[in-house]
C-alpha atoms as a PDB file:
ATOM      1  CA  UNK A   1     166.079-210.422 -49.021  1.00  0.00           C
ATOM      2  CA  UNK A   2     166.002-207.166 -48.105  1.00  0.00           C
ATOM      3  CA  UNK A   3     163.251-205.297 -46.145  1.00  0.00           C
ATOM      4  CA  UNK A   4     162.254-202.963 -48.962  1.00  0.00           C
ATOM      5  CA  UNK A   5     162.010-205.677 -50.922  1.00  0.00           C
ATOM      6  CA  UNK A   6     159.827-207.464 -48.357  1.00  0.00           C
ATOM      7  CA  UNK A   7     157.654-204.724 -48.028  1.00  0.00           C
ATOM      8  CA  UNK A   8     157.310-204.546 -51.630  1.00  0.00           C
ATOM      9  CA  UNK A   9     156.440-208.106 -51.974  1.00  0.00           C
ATOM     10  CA  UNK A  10     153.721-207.759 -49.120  1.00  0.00           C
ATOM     11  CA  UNK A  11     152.102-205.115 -51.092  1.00  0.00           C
ATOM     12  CA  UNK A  12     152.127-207.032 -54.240  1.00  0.00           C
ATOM     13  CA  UNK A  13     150.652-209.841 -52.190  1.00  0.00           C
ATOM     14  CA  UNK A  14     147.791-207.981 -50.552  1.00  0.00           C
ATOM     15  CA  UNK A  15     146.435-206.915 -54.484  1.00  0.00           C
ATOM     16  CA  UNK A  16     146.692-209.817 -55.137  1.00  0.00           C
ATOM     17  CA  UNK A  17     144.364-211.018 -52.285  1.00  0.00           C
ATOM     18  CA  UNK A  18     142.152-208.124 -52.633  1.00  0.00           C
ATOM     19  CA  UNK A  19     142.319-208.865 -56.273  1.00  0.00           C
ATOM     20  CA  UNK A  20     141.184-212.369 -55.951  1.00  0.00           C
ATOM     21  CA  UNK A  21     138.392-211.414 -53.377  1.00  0.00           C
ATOM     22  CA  UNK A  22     136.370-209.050 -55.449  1.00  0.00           C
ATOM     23  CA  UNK A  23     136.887-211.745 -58.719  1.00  0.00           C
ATOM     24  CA  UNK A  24     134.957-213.979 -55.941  1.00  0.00           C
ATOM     25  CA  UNK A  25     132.327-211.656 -55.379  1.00  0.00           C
ATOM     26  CA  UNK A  26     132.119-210.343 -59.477  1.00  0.00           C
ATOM     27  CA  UNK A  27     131.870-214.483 -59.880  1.00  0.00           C
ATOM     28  CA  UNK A  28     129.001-214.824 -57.120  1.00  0.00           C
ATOM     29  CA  UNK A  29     126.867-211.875 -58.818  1.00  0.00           C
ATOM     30  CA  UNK A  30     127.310-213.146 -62.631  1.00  0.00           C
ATOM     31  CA  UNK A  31     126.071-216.569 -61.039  1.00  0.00           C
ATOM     32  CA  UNK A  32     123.149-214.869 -59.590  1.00  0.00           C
ATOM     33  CA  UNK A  33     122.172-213.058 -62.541  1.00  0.00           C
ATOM     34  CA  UNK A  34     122.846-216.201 -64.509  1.00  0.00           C
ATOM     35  CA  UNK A  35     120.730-218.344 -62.483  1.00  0.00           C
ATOM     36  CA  UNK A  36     117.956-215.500 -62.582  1.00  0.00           C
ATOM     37  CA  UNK A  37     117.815-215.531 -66.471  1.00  0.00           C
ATOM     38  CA  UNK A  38     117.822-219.321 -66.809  1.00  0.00           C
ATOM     39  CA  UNK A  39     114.707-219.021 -64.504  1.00  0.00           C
ATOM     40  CA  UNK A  40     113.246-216.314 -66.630  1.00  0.00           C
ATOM     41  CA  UNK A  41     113.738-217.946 -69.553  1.00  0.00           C
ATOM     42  CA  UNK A  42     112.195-221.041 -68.328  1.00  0.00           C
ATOM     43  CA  UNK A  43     109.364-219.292 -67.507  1.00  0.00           C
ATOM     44  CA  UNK A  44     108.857-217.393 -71.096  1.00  0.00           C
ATOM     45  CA  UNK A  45     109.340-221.024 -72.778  1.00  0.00           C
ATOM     46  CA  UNK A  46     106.760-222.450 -71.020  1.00  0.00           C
ATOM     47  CA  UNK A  47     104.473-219.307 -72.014  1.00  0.00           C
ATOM     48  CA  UNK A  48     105.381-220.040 -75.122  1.00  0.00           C
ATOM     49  CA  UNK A  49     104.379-223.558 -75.740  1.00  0.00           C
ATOM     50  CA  UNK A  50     101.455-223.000 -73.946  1.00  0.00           C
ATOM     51  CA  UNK A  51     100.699-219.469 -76.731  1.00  0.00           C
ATOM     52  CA  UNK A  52     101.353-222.089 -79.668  1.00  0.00           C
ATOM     53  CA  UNK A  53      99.140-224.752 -77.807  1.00  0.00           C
ATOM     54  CA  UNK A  54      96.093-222.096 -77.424  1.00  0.00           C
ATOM     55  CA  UNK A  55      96.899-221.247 -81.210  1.00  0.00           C
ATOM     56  CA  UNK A  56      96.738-224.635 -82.729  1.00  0.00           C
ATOM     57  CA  UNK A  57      93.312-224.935 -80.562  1.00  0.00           C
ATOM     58  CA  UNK A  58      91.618-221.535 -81.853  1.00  0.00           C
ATOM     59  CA  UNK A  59      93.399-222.462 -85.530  1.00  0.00           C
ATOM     60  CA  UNK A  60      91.462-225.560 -85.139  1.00  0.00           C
ATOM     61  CA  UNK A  61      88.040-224.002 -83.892  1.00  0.00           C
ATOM     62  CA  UNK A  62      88.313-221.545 -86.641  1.00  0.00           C
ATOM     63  CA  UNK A  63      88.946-223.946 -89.597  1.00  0.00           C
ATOM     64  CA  UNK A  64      85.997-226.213 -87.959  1.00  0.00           C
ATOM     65  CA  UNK A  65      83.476-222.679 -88.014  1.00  0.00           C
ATOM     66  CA  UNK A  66      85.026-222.199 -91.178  1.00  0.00           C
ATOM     67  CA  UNK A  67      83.794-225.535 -92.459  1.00  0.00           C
ATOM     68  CA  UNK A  68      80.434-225.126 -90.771  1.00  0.00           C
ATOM     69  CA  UNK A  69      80.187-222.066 -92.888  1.00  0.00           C
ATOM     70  CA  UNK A  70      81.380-223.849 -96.362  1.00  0.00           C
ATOM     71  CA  UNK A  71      78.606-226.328 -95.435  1.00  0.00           C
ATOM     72  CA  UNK A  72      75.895-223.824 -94.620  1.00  0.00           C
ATOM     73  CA  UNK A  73      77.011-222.333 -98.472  1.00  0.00           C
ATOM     74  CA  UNK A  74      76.656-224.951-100.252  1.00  0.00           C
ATOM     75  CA  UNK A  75      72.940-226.339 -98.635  1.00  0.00           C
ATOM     76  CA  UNK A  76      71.874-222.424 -99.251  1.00  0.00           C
ATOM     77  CA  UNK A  77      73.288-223.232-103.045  1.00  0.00           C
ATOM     78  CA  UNK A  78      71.549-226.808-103.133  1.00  0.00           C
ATOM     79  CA  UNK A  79      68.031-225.192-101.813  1.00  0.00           C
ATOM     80  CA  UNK A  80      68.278-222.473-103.612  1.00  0.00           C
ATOM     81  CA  UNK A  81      68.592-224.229-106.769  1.00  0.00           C
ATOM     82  CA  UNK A  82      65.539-226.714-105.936  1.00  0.00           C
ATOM     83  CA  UNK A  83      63.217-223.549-105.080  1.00  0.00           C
ATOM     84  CA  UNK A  84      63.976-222.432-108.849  1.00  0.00           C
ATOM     85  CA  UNK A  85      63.302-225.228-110.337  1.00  0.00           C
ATOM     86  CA  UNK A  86      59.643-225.030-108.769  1.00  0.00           C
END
């Protein structure tokens, strides 16, 4: 082999290398970002189910108010109804 073509093969050879090094470091950010994101979406799931937990509770304070209400109607109804028959 000639030294040109040595030479020539030596560059090719320190790309390569240099190549491969910042694919290493590219690789080590996307893992860091990745790992970041799987924590922040961890973190916005677990908001979420505890939003739909609080929801279900206030949907079920409502409907009971609600109820309270219905009931409250229909004695007002019932009373009413006996005072006119007075």
């Amino acid at each position: 082999m000639s030294l040109e073509n040595m030479e020539a093969l030596e560059v090719r050879v320190r790309r390569l290398v240099n190549l491969v090094q910042e694919l290493k470091q590219t690789n080590e950010g996307l893992k860091d970002d990745l790992q970041q994101a799987t924590e922040r979406l961890a973190k916005q799931s677990e908001l979420f189910s505890d939003w739909e937990e609080e929801r279900g509770d206030i949907r079920k304070r409502i409907e009971t108010v609600l109820g309270d209400l219905d009931f409250l109607e229909c004695s007002d109804e019932v009373a009413g109804g006996i005072g006119d028959k007075s």
